[in-house]
C-alpha atoms as a PDB file:
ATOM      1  CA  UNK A   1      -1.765-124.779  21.359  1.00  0.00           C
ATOM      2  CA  UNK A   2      -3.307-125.082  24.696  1.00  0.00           C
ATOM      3  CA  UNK A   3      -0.210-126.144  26.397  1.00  0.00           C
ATOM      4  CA  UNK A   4       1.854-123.068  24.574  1.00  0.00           C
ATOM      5  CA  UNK A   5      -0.624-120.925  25.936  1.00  0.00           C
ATOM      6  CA  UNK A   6      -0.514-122.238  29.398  1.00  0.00           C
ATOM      7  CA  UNK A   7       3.363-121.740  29.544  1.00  0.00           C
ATOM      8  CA  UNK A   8       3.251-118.486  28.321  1.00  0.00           C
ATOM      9  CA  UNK A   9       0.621-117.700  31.092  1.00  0.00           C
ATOM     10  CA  UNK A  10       2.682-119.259  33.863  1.00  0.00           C
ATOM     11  CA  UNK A  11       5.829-117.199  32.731  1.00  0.00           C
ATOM     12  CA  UNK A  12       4.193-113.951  32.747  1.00  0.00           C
ATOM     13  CA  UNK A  13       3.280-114.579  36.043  1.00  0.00           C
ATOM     14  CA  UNK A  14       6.374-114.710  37.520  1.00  0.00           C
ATOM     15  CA  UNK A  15       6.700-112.771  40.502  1.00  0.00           C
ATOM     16  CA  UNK A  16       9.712-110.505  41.966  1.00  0.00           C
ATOM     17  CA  UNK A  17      12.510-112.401  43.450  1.00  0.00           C
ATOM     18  CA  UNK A  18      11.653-115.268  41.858  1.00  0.00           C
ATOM     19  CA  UNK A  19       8.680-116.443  43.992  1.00  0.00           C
ATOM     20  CA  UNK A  20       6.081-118.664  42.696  1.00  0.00           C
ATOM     21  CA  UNK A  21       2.786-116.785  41.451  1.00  0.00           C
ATOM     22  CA  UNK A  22       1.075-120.547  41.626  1.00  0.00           C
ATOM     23  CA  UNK A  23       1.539-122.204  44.676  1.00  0.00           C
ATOM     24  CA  UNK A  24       2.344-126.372  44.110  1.00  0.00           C
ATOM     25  CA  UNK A  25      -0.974-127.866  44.613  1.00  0.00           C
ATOM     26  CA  UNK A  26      -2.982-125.432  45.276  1.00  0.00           C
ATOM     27  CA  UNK A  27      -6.928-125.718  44.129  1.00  0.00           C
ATOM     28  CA  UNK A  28      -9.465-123.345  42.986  1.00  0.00           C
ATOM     29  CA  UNK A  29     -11.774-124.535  46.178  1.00  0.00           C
ATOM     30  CA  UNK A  30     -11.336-121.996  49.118  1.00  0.00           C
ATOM     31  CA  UNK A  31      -8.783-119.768  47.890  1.00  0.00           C
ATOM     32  CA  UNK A  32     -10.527-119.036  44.442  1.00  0.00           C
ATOM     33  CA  UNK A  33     -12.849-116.272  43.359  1.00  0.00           C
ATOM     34  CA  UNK A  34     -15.565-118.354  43.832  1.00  0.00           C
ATOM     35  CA  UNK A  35     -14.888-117.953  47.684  1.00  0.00           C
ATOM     36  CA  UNK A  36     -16.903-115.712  50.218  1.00  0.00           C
ATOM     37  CA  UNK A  37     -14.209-113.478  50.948  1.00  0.00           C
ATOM     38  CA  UNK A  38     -14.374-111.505  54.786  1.00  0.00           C
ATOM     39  CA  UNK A  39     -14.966-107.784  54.779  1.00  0.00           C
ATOM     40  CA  UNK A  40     -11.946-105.500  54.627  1.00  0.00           C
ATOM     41  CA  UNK A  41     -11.943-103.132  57.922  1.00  0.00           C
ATOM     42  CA  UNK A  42     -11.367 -99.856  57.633  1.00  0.00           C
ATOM     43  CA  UNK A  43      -7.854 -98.605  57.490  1.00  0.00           C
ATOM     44  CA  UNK A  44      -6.185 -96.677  60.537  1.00  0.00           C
ATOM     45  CA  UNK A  45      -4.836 -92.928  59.751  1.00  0.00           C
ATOM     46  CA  UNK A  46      -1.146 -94.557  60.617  1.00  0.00           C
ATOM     47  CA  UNK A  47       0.380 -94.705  56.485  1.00  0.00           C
ATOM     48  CA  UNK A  48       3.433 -94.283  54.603  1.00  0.00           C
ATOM     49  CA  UNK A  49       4.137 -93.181  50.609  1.00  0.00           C
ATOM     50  CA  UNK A  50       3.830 -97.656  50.024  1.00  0.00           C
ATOM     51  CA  UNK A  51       0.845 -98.012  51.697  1.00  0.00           C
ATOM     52  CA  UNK A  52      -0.894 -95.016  49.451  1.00  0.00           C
ATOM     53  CA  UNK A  53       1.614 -96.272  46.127  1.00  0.00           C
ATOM     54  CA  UNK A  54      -0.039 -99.780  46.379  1.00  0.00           C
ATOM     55  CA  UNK A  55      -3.989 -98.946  47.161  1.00  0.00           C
ATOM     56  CA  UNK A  56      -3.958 -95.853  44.189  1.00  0.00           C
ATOM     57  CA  UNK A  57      -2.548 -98.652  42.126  1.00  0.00           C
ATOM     58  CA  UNK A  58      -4.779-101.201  43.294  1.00  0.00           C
ATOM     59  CA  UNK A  59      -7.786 -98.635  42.796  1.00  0.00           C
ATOM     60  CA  UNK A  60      -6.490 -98.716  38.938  1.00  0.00           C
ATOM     61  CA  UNK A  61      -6.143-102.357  38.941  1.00  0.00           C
ATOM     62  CA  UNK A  62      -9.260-103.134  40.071  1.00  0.00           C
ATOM     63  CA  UNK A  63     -11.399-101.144  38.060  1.00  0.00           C
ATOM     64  CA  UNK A  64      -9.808-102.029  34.759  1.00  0.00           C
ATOM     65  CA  UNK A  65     -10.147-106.130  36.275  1.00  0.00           C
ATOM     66  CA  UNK A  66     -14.316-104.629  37.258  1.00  0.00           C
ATOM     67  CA  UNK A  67     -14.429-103.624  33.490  1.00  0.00           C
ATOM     68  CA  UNK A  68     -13.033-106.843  32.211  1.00  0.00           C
ATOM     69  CA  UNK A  69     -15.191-109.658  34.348  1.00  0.00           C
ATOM     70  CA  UNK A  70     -18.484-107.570  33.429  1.00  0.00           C
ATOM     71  CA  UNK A  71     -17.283-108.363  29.911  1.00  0.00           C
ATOM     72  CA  UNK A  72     -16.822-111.565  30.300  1.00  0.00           C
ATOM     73  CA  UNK A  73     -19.969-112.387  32.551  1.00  0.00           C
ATOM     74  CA  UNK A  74     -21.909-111.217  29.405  1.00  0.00           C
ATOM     75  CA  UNK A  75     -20.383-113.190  26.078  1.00  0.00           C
ATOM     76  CA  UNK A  76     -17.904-115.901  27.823  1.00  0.00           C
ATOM     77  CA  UNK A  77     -19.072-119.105  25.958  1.00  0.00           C
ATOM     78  CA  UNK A  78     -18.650-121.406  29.530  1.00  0.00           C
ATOM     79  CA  UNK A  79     -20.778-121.044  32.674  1.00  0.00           C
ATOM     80  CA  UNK A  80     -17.766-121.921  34.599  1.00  0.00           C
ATOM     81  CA  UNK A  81     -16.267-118.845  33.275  1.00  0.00           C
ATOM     82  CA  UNK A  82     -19.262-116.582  33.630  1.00  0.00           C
ATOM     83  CA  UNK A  83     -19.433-117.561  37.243  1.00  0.00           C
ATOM     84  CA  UNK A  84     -15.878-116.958  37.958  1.00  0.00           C
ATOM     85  CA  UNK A  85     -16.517-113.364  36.115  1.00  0.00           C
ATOM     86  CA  UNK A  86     -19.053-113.074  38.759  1.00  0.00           C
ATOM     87  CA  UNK A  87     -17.166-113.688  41.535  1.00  0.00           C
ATOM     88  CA  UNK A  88     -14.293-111.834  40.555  1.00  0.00           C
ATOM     89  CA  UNK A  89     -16.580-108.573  39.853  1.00  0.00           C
ATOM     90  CA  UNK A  90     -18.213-108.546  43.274  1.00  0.00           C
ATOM     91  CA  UNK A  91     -15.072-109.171  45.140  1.00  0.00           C
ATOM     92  CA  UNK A  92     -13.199-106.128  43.572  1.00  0.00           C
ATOM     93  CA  UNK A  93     -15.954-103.708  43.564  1.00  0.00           C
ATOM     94  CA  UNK A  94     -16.592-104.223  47.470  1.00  0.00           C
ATOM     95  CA  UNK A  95     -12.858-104.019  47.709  1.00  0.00           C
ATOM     96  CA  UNK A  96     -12.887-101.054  45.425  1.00  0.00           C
ATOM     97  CA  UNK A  97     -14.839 -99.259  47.536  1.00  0.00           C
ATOM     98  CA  UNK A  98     -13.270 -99.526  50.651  1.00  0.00           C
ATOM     99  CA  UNK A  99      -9.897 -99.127  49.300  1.00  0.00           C
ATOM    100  CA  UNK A 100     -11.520 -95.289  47.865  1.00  0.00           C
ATOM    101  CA  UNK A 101     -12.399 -94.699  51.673  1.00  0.00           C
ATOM    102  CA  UNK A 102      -8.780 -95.590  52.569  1.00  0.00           C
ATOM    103  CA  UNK A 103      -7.648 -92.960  50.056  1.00  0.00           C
ATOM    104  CA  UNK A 104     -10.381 -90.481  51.195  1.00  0.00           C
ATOM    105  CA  UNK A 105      -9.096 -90.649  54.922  1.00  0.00           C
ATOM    106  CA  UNK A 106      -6.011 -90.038  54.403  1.00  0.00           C
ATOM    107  CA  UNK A 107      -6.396 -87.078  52.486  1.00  0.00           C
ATOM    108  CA  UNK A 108      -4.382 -88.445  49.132  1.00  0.00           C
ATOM    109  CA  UNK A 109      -6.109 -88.764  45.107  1.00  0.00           C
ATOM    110  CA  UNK A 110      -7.732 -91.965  43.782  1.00  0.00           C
ATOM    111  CA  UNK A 111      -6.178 -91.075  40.502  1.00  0.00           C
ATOM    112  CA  UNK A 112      -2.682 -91.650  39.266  1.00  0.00           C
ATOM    113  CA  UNK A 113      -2.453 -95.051  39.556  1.00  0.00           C
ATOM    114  CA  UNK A 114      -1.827 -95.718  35.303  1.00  0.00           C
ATOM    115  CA  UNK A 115       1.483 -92.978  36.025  1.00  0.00           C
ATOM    116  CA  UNK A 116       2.411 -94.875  39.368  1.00  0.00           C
ATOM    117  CA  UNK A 117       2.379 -98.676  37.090  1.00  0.00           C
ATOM    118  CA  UNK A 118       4.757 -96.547  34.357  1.00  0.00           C
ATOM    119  CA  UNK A 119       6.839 -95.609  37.820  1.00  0.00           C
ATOM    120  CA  UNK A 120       7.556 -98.938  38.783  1.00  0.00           C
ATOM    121  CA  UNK A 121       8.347-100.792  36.017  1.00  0.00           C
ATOM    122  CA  UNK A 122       5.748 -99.968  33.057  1.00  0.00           C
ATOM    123  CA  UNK A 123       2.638-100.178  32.094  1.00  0.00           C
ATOM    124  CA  UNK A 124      -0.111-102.641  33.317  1.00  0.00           C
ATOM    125  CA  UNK A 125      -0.781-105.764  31.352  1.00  0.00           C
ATOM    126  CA  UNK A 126      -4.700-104.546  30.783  1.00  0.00           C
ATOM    127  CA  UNK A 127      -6.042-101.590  29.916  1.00  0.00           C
ATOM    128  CA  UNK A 128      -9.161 -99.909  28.012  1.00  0.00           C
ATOM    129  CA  UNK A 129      -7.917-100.607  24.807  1.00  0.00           C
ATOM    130  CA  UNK A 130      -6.817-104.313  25.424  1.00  0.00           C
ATOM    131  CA  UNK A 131     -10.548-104.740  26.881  1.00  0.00           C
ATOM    132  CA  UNK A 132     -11.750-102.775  23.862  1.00  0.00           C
ATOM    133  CA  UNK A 133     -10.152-105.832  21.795  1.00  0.00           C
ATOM    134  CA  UNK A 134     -11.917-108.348  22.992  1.00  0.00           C
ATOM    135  CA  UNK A 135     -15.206-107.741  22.377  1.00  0.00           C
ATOM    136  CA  UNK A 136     -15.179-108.887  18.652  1.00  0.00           C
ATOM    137  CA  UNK A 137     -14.748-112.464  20.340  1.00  0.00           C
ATOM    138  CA  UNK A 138     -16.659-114.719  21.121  1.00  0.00           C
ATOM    139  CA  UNK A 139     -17.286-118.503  22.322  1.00  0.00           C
ATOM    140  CA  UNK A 140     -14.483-120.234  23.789  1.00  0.00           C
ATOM    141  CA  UNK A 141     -12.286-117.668  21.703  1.00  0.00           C
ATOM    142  CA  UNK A 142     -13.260-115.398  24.057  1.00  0.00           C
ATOM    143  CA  UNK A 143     -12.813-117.582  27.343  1.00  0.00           C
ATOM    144  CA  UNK A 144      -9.539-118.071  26.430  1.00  0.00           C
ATOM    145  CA  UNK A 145      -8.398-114.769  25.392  1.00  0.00           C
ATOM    146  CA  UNK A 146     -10.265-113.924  28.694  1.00  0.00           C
ATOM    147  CA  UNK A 147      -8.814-116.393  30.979  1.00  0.00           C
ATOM    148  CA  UNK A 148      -5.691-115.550  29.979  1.00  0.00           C
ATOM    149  CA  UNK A 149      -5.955-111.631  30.308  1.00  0.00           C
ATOM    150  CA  UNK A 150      -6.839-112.293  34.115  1.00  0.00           C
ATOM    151  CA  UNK A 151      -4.551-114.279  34.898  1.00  0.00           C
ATOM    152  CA  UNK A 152      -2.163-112.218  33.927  1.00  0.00           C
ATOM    153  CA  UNK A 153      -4.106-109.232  35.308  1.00  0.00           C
ATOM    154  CA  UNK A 154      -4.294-111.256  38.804  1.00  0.00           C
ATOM    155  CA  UNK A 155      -0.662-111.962  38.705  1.00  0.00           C
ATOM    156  CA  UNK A 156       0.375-108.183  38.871  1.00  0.00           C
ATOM    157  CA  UNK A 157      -1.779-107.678  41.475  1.00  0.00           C
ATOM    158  CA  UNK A 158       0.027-110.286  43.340  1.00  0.00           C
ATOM    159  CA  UNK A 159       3.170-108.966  42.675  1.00  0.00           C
ATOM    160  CA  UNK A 160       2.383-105.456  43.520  1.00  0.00           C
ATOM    161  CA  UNK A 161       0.712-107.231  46.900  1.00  0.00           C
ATOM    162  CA  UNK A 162       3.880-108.849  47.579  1.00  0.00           C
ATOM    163  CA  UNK A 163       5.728-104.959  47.758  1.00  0.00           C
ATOM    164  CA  UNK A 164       3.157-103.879  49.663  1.00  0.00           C
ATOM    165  CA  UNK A 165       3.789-106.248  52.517  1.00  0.00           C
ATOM    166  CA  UNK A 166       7.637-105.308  52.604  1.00  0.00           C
ATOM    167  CA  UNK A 167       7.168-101.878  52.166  1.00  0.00           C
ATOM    168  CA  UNK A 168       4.092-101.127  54.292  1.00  0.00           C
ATOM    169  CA  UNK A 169       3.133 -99.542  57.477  1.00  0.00           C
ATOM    170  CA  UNK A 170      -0.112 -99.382  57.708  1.00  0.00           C
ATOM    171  CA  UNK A 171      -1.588-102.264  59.342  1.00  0.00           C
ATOM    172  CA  UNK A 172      -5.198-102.806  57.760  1.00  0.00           C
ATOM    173  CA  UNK A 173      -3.248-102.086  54.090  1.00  0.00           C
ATOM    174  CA  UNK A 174      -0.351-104.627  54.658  1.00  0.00           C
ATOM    175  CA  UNK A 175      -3.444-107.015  56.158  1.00  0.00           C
ATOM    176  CA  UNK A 176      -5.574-106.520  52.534  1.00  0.00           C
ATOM    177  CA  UNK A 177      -1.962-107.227  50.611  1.00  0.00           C
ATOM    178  CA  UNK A 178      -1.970-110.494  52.173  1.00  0.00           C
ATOM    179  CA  UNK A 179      -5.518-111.454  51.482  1.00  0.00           C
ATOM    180  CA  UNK A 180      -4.778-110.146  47.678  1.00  0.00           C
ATOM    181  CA  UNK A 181      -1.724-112.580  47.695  1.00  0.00           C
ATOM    182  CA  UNK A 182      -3.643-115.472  48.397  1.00  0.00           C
ATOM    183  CA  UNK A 183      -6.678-114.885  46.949  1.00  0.00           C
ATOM    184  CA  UNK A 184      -5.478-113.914  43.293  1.00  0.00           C
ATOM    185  CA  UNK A 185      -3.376-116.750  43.478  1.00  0.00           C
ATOM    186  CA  UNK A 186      -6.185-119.492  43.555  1.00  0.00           C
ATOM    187  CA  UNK A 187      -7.839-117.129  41.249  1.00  0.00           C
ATOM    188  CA  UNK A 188      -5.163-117.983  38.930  1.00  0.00           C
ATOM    189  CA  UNK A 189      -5.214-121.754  39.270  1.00  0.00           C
ATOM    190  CA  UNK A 190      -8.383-121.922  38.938  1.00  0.00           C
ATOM    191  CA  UNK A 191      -7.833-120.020  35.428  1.00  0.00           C
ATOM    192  CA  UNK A 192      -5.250-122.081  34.159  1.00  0.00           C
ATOM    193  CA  UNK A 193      -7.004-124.912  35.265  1.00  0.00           C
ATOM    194  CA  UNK A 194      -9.843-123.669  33.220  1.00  0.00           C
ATOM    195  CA  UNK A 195      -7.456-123.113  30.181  1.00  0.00           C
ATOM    196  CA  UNK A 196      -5.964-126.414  30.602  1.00  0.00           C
ATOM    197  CA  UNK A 197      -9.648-128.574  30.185  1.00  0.00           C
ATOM    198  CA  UNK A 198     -10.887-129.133  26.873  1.00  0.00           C
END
């Protein structure tokens, strides 16, 4: 069951043009959540419609991924997972924040980012209701279900990372795709890792 699970995981985090969501050996140690991750600086007023397209969407993203680690921090059945939670909840909420001052700055709407997933490509794999449908589980039910929602969840945010750093102009913006990239991507081995121990 575990393995099924795995592959599905690893499948639905493909990326766009093919490129690896898990990099070959890779570890959870200095790339994970777990990680002290550097400040984001504070973005120039030099932007284009893919700089504001990726940070409304990452607004979205992050909030929903906010809403699902404070979930998890409280029932997950593992401490490994409730510190990972942790991590994960800190990190986007600091990044949250800035990423609201980006928006604020240059004059454009925090909302929108739900219509802007639909835009390119459909909807996100989490949202309120998904959460919402968790929290009848519990144990390592839960971490599972969990584990596997954020991985998922971290693997869109890669993707959408990944456009931002083609499409991009804005220097601080392109800079915070690339930290996403690598970051959510030892997030994600650490979570399969996770999924893969007994």
């Amino acid at each position: 069951m575990k393995r099924l699970v795995i592959a599905v995981a690893v499948l639905a985090l493909a990326g766009c043009g093919g490129e690896a969501i898990v990099p070959e050996g890779q570890s959870g140690h200095g790339h994970g959540a777990t990680s002290a991750a550097p400040p984001v600086p504070a973005a120039s007023a030099r932007f284009n419609d893919a700089d504001v397209t990726f940070v409304q969407m990452m607004v979205d993203h992050l909030q929903l991924g906010i809403s699902l680690s404070q979930l998890a921090m409280a029932k997950a059945g593992k401490q490994e997972v409730k510190d990972l939670a942790g991590a994960i909840n800190t990190t986007q909420r600091e990044e949250l924040t800035t990423l609201k001052s980006w928006l604020k700055l240059w004059g454009k709407p925090e909302g929108g980012g739900a219509n802007l997933h639909a835009a390119h490509g459909g909807q996100p794999l989490l949202d309120d209701k998904v959460i919402d449908g968790t929290k009848d589980k519990s144990g390592a039910d839960f971490d599972l279900t969990f584990l596997n929602l954020m991985a998922g969840h971290q693997g869109a945010a890669v993707e959408m990372a990944l456009t931002e750093k083609k499409n991009g102009s804005n220097p601080e913006t392109v800079a915070y795709a690339e930290r996403v990239a690598t970051s959510r991507q030892g997030q994600i081995a650490q979570m399969l890792k996770a999924i893969s121990e007994p």
